[in-house]
Protein backbone atom coordinates (compact mmCIF):
# COMPACT_ATOMS: atom_id res chain seq x y z
CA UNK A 1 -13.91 135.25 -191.30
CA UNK A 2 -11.18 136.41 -188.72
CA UNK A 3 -8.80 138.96 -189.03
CA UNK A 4 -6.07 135.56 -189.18
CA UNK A 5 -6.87 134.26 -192.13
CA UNK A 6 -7.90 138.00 -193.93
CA UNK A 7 -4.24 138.72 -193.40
CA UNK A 8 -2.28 135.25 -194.54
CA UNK A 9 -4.76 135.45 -197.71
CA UNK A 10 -3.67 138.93 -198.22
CA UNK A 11 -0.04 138.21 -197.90
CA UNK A 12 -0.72 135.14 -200.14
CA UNK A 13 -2.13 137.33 -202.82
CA UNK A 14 0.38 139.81 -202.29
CA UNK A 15 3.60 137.50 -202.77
CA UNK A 16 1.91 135.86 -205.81
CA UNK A 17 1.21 138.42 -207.53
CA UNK A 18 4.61 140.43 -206.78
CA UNK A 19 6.45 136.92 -207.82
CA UNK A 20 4.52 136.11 -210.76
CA UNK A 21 5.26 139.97 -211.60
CA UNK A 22 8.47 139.83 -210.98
CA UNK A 23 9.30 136.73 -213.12
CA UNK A 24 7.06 138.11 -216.42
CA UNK A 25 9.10 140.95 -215.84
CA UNK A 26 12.41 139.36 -215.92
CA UNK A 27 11.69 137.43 -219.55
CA UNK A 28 9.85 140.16 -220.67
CA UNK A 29 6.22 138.74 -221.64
CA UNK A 30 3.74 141.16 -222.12
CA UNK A 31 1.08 140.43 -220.05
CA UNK A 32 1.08 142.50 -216.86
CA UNK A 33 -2.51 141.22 -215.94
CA UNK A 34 -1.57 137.42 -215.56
CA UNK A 35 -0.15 138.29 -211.59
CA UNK A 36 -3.34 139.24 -210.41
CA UNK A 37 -5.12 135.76 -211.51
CA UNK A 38 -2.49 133.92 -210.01
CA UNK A 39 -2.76 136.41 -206.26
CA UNK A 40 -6.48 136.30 -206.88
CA UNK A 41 -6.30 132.31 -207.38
CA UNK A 42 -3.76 131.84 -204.19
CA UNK A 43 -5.23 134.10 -202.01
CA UNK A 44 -8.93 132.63 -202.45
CA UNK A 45 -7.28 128.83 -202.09
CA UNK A 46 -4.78 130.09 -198.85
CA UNK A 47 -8.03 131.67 -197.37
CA UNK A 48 -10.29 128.85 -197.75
CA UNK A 49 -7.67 126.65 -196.11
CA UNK A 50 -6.75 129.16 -193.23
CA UNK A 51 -10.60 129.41 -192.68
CA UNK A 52 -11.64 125.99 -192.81
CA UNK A 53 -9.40 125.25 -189.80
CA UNK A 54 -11.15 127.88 -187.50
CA UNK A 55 -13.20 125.98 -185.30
CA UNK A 56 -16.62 126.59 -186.02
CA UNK A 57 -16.18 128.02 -189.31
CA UNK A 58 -18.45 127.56 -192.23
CA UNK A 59 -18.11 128.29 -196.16
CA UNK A 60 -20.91 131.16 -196.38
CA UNK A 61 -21.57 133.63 -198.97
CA UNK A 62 -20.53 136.14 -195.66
CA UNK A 63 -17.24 134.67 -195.66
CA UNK A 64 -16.68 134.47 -199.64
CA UNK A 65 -17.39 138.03 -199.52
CA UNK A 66 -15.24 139.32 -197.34
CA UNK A 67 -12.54 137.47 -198.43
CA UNK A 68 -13.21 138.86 -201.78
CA UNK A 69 -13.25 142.47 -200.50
CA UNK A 70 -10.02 142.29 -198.85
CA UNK A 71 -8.56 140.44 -202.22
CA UNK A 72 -10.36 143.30 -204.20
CA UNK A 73 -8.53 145.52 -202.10
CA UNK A 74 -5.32 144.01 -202.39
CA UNK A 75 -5.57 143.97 -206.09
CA UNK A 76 -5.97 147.82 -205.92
CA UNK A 77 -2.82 148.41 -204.25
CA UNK A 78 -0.58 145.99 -205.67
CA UNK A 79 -1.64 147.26 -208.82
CA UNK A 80 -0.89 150.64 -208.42
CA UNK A 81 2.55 150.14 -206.79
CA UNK A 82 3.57 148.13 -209.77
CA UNK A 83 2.27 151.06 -212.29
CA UNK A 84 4.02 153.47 -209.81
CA UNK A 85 7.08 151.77 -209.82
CA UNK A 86 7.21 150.00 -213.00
CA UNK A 87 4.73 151.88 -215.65
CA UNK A 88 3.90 148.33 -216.95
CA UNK A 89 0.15 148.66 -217.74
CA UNK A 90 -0.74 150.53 -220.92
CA UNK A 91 -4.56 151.74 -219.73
CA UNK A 92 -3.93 151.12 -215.64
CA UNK A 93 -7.37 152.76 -215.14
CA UNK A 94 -8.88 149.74 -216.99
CA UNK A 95 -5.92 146.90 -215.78
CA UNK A 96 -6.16 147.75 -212.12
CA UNK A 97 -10.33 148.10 -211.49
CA UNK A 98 -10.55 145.30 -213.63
CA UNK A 99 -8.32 143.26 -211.53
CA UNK A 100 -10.29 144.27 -208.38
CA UNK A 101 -13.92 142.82 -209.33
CA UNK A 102 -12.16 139.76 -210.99
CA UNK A 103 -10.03 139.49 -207.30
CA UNK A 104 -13.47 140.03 -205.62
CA UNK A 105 -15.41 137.44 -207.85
CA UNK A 106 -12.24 134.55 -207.97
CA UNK A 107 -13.73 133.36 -203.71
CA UNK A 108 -17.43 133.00 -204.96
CA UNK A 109 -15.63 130.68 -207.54
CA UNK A 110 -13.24 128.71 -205.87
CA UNK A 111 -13.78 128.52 -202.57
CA UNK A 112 -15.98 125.46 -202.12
CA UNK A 113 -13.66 123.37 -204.48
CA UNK A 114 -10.73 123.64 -201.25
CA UNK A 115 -13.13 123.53 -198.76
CA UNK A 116 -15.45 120.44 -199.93
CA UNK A 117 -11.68 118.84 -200.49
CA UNK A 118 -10.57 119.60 -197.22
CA UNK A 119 -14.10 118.93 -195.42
CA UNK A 120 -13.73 115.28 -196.99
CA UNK A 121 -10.07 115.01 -196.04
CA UNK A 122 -10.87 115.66 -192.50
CA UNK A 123 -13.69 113.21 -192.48
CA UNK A 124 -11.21 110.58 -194.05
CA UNK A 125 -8.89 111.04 -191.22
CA UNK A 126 -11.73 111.38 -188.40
CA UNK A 127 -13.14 107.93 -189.73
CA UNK A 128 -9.57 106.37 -189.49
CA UNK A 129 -9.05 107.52 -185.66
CA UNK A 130 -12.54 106.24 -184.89
């Protein structure tokens, strides 16, 4: 994958996390976890999308996995800038490295599902200009 699409996913995951946090914090529901499915989910869906319109680009395990390192990654630090700043997870050591292998694992998962979508989207549209 390029550096591109690394960094919108990362932003993706990022913002949707920090909103979803953001919002459970507001009404008060006790589940500090949830934002880091909801990153993990965007961010693997935003960086299928972002990588399937490189030209030349191909859904490998390569790619999965290094969009599931830099997810991992992001998982890490937003998690610890939300215990930091907000003390919301009761055992952080388990919540945050947790959150990092389920981040890294959440591309292996659901990349294909966007990309065979958009692979037969494009076709659709190729077949009508033809």
């Amino acid at each position: 994958m390029k550096p591109i699409p690394l960094l919108i996913a990362a932003l993706s995951f990022t913002v949707g996390a920090a909103v979803t946090f953001l919002v459970m914090w507001t009404i008060s529901m006790g589940i500090p976890e949830l934002p880091f499915i909801v990153g993990a989910v965007l961010g693997t869906q935003v960086g299928a999308i972002m990588h399937h319109r490189q030209p030349g680009s191909r859904s490998t395990v390569a790619a999965k996995a290094i969009l599931g390192v830099v997810l991992s990654v992001c998982a890490i630090i937003v998690g610890l800038v939300l215990h930091l700043t907000t003390n919301s997870f009761n055992f952080a050591e388990i919540s945050i490295p947790f959150a990092a292998v389920g981040s890294f694992v959440f591309p292996f998962v659901l990349f294909n599902t966007m990309w065979n979508t958009l692979s037969k989207n494009n076709s659709k549209s190729n077949a009508k200009n033809a």
